[in-house]
PDB file of N, CA and C in Angstrom:
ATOM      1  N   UNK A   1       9.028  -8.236 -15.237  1.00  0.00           N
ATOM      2  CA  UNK A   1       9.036  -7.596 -16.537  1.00  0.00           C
ATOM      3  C   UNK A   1       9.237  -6.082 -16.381  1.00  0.00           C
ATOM      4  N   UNK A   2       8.898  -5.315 -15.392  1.00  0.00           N
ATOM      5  CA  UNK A   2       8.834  -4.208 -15.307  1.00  0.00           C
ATOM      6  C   UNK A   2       9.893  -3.700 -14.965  1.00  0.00           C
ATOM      7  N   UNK A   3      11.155  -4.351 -13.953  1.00  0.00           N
ATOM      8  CA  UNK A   3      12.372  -4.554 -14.073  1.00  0.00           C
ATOM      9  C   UNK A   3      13.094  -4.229 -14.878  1.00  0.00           C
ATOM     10  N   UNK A   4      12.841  -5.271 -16.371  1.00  0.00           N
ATOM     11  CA  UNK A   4      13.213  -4.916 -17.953  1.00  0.00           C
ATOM     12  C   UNK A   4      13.218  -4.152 -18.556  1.00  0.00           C
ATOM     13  N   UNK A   5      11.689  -3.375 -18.304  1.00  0.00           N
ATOM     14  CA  UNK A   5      11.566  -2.108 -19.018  1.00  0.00           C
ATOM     15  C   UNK A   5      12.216  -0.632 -18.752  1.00  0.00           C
ATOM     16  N   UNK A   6      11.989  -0.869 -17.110  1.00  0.00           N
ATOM     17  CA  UNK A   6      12.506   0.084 -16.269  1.00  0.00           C
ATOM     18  C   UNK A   6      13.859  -0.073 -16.036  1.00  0.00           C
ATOM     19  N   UNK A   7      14.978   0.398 -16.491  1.00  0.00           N
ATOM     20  CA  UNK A   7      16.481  -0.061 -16.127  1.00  0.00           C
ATOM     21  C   UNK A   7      16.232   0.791 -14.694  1.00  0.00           C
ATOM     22  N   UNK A   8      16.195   1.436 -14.301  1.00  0.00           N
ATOM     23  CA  UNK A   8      16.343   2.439 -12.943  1.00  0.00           C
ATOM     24  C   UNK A   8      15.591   1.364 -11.877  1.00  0.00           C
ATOM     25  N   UNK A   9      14.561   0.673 -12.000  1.00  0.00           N
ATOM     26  CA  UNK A   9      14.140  -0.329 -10.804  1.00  0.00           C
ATOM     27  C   UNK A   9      14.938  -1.354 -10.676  1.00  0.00           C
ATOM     28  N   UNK A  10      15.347  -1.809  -9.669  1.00  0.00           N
ATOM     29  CA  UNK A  10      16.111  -3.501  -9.634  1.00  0.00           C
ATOM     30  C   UNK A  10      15.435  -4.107  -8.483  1.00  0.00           C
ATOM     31  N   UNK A  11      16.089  -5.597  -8.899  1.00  0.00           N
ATOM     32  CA  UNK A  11      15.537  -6.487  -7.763  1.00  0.00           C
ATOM     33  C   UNK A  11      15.624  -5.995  -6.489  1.00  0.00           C
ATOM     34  N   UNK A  12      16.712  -5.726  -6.324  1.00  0.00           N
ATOM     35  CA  UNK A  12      16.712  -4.964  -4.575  1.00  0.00           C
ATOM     36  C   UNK A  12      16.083  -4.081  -4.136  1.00  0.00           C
ATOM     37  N   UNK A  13      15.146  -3.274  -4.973  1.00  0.00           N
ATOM     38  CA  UNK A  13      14.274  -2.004  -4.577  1.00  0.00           C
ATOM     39  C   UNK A  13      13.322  -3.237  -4.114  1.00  0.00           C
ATOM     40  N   UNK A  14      12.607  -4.276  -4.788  1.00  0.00           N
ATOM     41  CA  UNK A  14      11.927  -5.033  -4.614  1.00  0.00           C
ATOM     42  C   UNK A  14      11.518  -5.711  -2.923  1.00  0.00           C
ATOM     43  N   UNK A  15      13.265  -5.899  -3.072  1.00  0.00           N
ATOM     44  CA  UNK A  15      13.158  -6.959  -1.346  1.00  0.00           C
ATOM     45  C   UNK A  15      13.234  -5.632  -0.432  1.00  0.00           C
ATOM     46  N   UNK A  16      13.658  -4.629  -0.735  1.00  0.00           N
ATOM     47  CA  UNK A  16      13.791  -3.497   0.220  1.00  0.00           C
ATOM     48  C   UNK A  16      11.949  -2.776   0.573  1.00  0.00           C
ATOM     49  N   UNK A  17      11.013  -2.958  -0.404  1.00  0.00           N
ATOM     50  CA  UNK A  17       9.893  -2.643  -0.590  1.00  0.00           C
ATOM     51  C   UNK A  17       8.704  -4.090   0.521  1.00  0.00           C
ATOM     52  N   UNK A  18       9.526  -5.356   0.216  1.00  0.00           N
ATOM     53  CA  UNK A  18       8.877  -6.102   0.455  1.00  0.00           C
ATOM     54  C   UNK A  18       9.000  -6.354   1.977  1.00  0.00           C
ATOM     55  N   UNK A  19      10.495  -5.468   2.442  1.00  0.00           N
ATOM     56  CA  UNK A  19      10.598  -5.243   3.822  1.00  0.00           C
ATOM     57  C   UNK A  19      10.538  -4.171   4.795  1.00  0.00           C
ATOM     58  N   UNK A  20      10.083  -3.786   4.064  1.00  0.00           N
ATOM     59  CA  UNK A  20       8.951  -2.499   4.304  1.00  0.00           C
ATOM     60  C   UNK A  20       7.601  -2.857   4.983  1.00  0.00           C
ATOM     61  N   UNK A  21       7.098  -3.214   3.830  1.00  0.00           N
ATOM     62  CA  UNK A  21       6.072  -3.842   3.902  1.00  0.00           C
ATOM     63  C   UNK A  21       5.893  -4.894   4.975  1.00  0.00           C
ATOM     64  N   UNK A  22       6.698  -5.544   5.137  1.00  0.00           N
ATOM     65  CA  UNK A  22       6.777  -6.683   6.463  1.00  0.00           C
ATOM     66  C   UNK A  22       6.637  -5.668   7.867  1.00  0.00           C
ATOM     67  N   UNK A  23       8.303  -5.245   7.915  1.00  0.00           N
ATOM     68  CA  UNK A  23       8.305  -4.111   9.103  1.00  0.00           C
ATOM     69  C   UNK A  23       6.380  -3.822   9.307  1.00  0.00           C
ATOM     70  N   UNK A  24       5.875  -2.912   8.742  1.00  0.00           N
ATOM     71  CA  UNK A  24       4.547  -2.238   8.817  1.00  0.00           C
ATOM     72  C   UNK A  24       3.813  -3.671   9.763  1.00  0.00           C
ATOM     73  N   UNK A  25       3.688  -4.801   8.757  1.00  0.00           N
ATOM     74  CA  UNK A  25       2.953  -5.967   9.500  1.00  0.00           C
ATOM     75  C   UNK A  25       3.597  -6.482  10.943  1.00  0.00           C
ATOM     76  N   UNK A  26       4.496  -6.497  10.743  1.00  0.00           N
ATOM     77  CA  UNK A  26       4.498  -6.550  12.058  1.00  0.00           C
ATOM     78  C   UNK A  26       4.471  -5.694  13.144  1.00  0.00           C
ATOM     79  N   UNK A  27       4.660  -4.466  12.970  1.00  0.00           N
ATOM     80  CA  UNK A  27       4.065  -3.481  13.758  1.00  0.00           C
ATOM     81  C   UNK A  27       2.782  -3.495  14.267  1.00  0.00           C
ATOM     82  N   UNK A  28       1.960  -3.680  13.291  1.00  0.00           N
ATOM     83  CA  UNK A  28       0.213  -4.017  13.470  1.00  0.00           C
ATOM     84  C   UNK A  28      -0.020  -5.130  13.955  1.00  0.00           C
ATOM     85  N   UNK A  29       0.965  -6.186  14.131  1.00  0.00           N
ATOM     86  CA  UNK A  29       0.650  -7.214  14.996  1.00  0.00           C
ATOM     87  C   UNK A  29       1.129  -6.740  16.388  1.00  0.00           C
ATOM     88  N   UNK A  30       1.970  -6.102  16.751  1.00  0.00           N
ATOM     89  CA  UNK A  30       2.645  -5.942  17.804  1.00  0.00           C
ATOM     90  C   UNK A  30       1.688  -4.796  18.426  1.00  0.00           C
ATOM     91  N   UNK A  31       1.074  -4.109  17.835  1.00  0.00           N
ATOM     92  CA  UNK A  31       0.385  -2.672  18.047  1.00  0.00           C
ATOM     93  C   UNK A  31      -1.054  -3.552  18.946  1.00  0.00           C
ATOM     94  N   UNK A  32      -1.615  -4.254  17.837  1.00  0.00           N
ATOM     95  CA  UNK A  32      -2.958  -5.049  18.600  1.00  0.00           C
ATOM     96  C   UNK A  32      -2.740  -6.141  19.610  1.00  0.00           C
ATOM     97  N   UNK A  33      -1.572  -6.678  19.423  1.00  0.00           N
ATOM     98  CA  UNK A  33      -1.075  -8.062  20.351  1.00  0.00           C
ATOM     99  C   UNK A  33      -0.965  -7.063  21.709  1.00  0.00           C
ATOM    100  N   UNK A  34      -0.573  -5.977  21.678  1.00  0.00           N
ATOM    101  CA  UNK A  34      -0.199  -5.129  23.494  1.00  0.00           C
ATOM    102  C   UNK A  34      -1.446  -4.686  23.670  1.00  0.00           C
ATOM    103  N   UNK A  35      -2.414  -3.910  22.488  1.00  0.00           N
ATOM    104  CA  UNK A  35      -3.589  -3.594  23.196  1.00  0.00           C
ATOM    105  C   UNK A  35      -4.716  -4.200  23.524  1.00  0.00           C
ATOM    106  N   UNK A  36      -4.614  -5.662  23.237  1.00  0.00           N
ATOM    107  CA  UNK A  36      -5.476  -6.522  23.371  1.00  0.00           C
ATOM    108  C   UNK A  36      -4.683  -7.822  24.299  1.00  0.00           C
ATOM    109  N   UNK A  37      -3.382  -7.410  25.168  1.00  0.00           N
ATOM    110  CA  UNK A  37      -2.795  -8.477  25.752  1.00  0.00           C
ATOM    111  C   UNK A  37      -2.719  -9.591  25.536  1.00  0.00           C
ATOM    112  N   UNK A  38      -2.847  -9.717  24.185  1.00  0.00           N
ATOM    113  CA  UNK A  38      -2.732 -11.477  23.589  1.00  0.00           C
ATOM    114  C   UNK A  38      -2.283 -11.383  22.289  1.00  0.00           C
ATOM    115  N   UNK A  39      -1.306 -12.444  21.715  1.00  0.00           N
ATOM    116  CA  UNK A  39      -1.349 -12.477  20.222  1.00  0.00           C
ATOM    117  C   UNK A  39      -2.461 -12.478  19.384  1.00  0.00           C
ATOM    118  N   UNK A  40      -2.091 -11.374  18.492  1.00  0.00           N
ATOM    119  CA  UNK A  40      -3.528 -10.801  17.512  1.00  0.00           C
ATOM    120  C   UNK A  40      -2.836 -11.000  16.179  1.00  0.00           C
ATOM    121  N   UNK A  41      -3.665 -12.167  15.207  1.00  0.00           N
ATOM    122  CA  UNK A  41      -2.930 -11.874  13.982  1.00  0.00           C
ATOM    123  C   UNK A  41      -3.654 -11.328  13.345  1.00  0.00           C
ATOM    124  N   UNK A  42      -2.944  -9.808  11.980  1.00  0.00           N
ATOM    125  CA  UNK A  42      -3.576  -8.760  11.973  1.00  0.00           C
ATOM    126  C   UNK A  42      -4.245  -9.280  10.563  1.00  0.00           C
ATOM    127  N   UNK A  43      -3.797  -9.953  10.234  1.00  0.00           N
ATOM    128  CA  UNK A  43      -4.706 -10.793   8.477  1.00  0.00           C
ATOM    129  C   UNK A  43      -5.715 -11.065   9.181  1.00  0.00           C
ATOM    130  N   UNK A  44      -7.024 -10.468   8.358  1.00  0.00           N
ATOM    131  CA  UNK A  44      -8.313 -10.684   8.415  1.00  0.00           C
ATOM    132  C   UNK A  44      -8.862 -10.433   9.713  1.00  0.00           C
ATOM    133  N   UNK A  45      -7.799 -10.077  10.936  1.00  0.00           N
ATOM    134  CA  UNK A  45      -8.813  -9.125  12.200  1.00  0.00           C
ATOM    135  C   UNK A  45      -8.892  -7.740  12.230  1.00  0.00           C
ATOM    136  N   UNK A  46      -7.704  -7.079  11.204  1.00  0.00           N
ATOM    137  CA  UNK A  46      -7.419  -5.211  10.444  1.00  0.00           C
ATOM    138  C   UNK A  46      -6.598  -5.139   9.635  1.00  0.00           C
ATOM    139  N   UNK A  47      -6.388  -6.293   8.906  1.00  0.00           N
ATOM    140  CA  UNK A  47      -6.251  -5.509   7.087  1.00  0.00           C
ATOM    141  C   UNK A  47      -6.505  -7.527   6.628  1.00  0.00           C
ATOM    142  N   UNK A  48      -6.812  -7.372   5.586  1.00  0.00           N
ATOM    143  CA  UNK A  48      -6.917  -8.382   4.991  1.00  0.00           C
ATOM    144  C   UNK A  48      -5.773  -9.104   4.172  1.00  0.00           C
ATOM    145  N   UNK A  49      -6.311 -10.089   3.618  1.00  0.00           N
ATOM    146  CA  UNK A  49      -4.758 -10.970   3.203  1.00  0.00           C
ATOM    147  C   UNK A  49      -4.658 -10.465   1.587  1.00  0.00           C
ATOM    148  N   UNK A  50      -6.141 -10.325   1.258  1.00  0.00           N
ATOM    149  CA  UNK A  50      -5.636  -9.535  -0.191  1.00  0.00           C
ATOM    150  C   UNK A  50      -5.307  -7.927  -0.330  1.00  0.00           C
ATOM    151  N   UNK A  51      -5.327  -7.244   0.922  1.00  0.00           N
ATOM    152  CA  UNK A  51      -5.192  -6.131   1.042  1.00  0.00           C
ATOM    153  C   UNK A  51      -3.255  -6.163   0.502  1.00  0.00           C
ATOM    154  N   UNK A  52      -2.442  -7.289   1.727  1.00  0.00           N
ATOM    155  CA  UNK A  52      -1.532  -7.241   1.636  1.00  0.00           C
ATOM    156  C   UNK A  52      -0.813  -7.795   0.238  1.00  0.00           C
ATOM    157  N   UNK A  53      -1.485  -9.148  -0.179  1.00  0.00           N
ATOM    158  CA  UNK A  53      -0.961  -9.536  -1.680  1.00  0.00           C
ATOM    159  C   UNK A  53      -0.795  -8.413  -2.526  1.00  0.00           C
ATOM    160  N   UNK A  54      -2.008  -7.353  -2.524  1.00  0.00           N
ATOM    161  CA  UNK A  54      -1.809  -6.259  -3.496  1.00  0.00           C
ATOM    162  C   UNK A  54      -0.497  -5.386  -3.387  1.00  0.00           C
ATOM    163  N   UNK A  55      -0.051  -4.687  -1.887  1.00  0.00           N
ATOM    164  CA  UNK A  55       1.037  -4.270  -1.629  1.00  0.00           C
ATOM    165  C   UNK A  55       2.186  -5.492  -2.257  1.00  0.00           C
ATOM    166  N   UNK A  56       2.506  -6.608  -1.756  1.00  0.00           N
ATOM    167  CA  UNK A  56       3.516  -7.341  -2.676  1.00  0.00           C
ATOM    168  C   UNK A  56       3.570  -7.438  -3.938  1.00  0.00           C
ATOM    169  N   UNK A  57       2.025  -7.174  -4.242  1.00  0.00           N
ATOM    170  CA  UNK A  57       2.825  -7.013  -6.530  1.00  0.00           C
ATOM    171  C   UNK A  57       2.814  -5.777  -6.537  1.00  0.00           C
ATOM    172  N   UNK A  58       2.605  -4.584  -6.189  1.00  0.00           N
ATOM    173  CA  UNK A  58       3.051  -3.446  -6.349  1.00  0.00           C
ATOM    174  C   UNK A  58       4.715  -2.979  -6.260  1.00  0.00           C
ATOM    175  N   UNK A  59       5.206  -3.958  -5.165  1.00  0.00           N
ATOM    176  CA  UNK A  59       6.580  -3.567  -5.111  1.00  0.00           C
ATOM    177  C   UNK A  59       7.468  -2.978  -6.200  1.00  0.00           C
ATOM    178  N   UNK A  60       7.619  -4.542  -7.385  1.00  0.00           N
ATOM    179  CA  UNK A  60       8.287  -3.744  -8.294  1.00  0.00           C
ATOM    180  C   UNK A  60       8.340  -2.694  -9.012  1.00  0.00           C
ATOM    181  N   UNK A  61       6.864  -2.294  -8.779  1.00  0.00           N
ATOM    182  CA  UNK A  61       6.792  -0.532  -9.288  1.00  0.00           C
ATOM    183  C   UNK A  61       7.535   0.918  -9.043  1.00  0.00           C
ATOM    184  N   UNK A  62       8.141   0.372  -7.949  1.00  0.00           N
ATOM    185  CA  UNK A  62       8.659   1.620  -7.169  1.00  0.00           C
ATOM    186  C   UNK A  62      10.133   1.225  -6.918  1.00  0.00           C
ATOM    187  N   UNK A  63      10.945   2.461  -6.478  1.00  0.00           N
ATOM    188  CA  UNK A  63      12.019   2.414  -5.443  1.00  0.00           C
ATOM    189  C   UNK A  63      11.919   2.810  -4.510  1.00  0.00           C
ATOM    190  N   UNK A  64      11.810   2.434  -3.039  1.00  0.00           N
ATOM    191  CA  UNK A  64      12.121   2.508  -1.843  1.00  0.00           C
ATOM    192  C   UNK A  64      11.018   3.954  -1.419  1.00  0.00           C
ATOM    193  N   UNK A  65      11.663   5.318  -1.654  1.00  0.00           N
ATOM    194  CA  UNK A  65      11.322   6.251  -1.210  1.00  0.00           C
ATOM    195  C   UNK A  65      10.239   6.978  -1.393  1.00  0.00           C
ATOM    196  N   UNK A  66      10.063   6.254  -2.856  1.00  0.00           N
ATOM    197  CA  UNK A  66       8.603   6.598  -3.737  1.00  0.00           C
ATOM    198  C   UNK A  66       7.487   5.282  -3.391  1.00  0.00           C
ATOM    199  N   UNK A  67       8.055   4.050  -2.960  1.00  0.00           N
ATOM    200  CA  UNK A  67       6.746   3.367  -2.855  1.00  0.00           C
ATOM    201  C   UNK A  67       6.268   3.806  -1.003  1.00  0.00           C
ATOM    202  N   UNK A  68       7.104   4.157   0.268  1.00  0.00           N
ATOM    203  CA  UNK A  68       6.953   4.563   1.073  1.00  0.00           C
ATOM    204  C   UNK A  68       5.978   6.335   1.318  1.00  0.00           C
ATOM    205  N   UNK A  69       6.604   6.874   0.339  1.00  0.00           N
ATOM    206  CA  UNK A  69       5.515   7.758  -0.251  1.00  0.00           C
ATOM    207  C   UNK A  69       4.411   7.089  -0.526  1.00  0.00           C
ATOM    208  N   UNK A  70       3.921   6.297  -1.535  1.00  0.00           N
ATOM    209  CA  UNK A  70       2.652   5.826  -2.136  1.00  0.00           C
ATOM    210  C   UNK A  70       2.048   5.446  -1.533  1.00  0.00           C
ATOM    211  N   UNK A  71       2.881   4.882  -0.646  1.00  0.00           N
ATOM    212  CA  UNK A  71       2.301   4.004   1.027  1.00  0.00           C
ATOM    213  C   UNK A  71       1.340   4.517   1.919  1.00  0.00           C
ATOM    214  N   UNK A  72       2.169   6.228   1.969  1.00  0.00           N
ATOM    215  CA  UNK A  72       1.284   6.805   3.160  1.00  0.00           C
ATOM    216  C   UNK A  72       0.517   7.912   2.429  1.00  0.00           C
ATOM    217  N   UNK A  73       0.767   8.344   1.570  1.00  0.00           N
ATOM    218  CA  UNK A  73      -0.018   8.722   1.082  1.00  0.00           C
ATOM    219  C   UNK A  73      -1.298   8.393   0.656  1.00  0.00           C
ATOM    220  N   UNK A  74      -1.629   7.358   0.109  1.00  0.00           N
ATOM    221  CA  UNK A  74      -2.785   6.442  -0.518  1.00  0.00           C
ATOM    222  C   UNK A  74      -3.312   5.788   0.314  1.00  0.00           C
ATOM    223  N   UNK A  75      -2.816   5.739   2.047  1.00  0.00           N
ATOM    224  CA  UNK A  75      -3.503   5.641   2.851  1.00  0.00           C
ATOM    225  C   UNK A  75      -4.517   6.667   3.719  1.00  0.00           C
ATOM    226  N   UNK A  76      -3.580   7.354   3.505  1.00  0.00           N
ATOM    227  CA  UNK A  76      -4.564   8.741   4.193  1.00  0.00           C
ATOM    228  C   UNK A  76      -5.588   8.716   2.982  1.00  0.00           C
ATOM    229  N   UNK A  77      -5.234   8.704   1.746  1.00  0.00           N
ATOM    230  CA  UNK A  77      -6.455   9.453   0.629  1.00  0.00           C
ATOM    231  C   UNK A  77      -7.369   8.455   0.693  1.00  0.00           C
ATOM    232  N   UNK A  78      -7.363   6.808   0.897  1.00  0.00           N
ATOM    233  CA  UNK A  78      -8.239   6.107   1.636  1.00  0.00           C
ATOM    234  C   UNK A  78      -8.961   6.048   3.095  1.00  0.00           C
ATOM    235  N   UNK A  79      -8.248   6.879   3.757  1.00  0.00           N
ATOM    236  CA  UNK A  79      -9.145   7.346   4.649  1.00  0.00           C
ATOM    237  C   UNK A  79     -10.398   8.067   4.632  1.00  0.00           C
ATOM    238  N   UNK A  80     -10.064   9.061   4.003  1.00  0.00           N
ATOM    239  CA  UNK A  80     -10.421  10.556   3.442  1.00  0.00           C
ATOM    240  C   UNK A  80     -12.101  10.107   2.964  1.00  0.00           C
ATOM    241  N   UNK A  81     -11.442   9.115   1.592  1.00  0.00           N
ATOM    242  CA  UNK A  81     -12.359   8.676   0.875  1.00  0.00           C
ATOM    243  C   UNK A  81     -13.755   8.211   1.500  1.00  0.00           C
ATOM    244  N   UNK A  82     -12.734   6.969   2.185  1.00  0.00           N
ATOM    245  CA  UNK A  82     -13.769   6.148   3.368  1.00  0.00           C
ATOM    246  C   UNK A  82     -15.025   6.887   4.243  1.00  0.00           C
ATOM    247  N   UNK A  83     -14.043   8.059   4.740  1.00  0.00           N
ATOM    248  CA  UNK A  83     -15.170   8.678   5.479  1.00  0.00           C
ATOM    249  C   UNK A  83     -16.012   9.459   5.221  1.00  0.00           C
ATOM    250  N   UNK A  84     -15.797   9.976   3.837  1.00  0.00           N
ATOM    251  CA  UNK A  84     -16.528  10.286   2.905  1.00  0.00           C
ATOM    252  C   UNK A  84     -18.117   9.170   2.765  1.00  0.00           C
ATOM    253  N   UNK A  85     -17.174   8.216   2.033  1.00  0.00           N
ATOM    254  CA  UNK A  85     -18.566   7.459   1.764  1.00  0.00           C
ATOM    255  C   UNK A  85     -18.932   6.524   2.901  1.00  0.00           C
ATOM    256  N   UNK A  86     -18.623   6.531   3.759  1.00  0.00           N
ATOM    257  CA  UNK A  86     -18.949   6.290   5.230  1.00  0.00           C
ATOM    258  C   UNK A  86     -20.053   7.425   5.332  1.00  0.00           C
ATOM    259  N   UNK A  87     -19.822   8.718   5.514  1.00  0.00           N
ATOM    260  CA  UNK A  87     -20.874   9.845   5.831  1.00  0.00           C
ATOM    261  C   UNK A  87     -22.326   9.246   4.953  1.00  0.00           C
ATOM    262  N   UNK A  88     -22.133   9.189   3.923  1.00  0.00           N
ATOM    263  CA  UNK A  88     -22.798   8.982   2.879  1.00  0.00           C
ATOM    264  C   UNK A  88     -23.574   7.525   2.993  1.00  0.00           C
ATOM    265  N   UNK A  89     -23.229   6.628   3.211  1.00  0.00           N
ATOM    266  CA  UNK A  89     -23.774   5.194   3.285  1.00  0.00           C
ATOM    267  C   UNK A  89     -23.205   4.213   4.187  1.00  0.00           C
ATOM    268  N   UNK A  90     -23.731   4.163   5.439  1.00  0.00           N
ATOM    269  CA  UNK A  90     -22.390   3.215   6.615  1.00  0.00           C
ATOM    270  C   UNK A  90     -22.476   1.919   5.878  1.00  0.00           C
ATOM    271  N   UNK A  91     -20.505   1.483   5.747  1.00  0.00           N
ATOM    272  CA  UNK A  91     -20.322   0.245   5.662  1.00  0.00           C
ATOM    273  C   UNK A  91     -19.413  -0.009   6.461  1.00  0.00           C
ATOM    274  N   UNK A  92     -19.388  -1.529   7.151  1.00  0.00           N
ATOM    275  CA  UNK A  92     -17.979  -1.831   7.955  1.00  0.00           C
ATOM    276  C   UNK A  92     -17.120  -2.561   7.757  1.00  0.00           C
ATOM    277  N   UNK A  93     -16.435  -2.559   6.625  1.00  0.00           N
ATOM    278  CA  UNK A  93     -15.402  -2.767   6.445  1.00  0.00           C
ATOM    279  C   UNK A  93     -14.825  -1.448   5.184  1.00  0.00           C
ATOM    280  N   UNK A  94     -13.207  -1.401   5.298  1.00  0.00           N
ATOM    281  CA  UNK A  94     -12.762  -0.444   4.261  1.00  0.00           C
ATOM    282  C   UNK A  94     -12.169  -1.660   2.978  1.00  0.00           C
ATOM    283  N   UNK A  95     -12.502  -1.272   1.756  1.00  0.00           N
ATOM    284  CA  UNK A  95     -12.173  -1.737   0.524  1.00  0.00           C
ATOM    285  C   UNK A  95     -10.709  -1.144   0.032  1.00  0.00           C
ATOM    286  N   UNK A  96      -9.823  -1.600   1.218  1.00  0.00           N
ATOM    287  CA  UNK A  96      -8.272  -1.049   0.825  1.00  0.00           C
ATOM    288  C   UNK A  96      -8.059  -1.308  -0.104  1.00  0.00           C
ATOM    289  N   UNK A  97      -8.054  -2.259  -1.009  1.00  0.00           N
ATOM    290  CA  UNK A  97      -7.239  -2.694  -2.265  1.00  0.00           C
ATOM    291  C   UNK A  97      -7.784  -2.125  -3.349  1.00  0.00           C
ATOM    292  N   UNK A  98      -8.769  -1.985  -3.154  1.00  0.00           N
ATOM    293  CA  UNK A  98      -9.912  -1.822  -4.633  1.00  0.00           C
ATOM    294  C   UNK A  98      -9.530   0.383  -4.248  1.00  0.00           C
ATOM    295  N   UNK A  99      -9.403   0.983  -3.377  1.00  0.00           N
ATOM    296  CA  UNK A  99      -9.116   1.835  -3.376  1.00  0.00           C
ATOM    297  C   UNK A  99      -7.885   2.734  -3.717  1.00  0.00           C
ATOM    298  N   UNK A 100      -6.532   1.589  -3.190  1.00  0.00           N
ATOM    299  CA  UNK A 100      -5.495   1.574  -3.680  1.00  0.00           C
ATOM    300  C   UNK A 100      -5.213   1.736  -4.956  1.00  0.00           C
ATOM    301  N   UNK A 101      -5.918   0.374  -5.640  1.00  0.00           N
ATOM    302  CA  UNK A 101      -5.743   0.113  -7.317  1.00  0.00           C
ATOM    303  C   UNK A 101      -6.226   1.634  -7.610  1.00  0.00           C
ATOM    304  N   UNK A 102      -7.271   2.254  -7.235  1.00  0.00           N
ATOM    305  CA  UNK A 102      -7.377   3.602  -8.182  1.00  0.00           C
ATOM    306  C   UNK A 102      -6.143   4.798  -8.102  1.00  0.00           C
ATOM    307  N   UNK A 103      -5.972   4.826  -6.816  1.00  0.00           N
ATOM    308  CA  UNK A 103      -4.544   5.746  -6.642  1.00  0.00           C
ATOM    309  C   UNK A 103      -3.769   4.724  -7.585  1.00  0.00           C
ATOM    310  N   UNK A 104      -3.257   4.350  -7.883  1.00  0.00           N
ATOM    311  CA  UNK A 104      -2.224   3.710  -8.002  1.00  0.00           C
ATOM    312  C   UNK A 104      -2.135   3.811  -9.712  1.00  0.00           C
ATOM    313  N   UNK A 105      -3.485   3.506  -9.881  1.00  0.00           N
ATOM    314  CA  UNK A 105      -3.884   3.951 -11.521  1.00  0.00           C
ATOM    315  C   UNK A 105      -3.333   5.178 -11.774  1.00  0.00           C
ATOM    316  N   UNK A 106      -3.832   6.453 -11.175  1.00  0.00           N
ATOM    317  CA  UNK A 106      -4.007   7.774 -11.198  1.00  0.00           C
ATOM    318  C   UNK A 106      -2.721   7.959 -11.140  1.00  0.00           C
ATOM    319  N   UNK A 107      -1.580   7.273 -10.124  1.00  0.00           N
ATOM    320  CA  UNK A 107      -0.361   7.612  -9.898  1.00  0.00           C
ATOM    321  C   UNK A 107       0.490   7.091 -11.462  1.00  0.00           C
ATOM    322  N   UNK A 108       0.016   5.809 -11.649  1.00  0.00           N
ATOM    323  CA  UNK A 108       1.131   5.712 -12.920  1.00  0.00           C
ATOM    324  C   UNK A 108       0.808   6.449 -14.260  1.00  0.00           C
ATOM    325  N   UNK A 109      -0.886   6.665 -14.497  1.00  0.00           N
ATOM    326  CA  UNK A 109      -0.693   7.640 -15.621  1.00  0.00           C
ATOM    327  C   UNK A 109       0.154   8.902 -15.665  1.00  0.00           C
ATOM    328  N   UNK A 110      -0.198   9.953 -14.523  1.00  0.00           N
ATOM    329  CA  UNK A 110       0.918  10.904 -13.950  1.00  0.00           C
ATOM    330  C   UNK A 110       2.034  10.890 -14.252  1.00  0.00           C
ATOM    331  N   UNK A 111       2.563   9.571 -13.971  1.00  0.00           N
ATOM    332  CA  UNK A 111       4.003   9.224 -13.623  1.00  0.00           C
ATOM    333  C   UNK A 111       4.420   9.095 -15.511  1.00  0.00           C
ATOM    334  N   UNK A 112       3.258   7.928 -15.827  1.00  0.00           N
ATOM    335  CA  UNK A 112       4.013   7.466 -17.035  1.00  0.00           C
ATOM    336  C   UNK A 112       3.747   8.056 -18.298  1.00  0.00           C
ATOM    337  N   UNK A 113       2.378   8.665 -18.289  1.00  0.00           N
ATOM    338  CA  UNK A 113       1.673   9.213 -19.719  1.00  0.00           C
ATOM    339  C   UNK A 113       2.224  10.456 -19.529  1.00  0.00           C
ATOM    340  N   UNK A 114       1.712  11.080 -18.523  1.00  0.00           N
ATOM    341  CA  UNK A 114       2.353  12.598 -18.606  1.00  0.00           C
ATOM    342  C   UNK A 114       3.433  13.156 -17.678  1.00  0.00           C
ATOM    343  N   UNK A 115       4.095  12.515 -17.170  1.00  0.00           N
ATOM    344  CA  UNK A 115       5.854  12.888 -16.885  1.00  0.00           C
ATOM    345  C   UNK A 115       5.945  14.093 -16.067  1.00  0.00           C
ATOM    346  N   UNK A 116       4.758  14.258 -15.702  1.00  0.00           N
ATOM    347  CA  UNK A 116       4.676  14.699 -14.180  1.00  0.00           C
ATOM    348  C   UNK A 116       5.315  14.548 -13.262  1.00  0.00           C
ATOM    349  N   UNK A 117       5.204  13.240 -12.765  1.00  0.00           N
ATOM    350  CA  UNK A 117       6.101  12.794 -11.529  1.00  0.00           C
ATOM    351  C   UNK A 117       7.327  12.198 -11.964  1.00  0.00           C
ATOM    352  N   UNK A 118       8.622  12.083 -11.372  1.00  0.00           N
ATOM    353  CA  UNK A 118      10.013  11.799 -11.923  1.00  0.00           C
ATOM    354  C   UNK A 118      10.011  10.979 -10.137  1.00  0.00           C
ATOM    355  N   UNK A 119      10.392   9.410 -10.234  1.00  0.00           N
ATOM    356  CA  UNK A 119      10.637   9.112  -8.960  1.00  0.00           C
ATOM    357  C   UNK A 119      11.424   8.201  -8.987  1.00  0.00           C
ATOM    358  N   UNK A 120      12.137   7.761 -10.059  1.00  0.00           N
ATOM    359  CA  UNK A 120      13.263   7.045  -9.700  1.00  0.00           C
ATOM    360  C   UNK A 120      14.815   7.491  -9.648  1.00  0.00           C
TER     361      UNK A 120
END
């Protein structure tokens, strides 16, 4: 639907986003599979499976250069966050998705209410 609304997004930003997104996973498999000399699958041993579902419906939001932006950006600011409230209260695991969704909030009001950001 967002497709529809948005003439400037198309399907192909989509599969180009969604292979993105792959590339990354498999990097993180390949990254822990050498430092741990064995196949490591990275769902649910360092990022979770709903971490990643969330990145796949996000795709159609973006084109290419802006969701790779959102990417690394909203990872570092989940870092940030983390160790923040890490200082503050130890927990061990990070709540990527639920952290994401707030950037991501913050990013489309920006983007869409007040026309701040221009990224397609």
């Amino acid at each position: 639907m967002i497709n529809y609304i948005f003439e400037e997004l198309s399907f192909k930003d989509t599969i180009y986003n969604i292979g993105f997104i792959a590339v990354n996973i498999i990097g993180l498999s390949l990254y822990f599979s050498i430092k741990n000399k064995k196949f490591i699958n990275p769902i649910d041993e360092s990022i979770g499976l709903g971490d990643i579902l969330f990145f796949l419906a996000i795709t159609p939001l973006f084109t290419l250069k802006p969701f790779i932006v959102f990417f690394v950006v909203s990872l570092l600011l989940t870092l940030l966050f983390y160790s923040i409230v890490n200082a503050i209260k130890k927990t061990s695991t990070i709540p990527l998705a639920g952290y994401l969704s707030i950037f991501l909030m913050a990013f489309l009001i920006i983007r869409d209410v007040f026309k701040i950001i221009q990224t397609y």
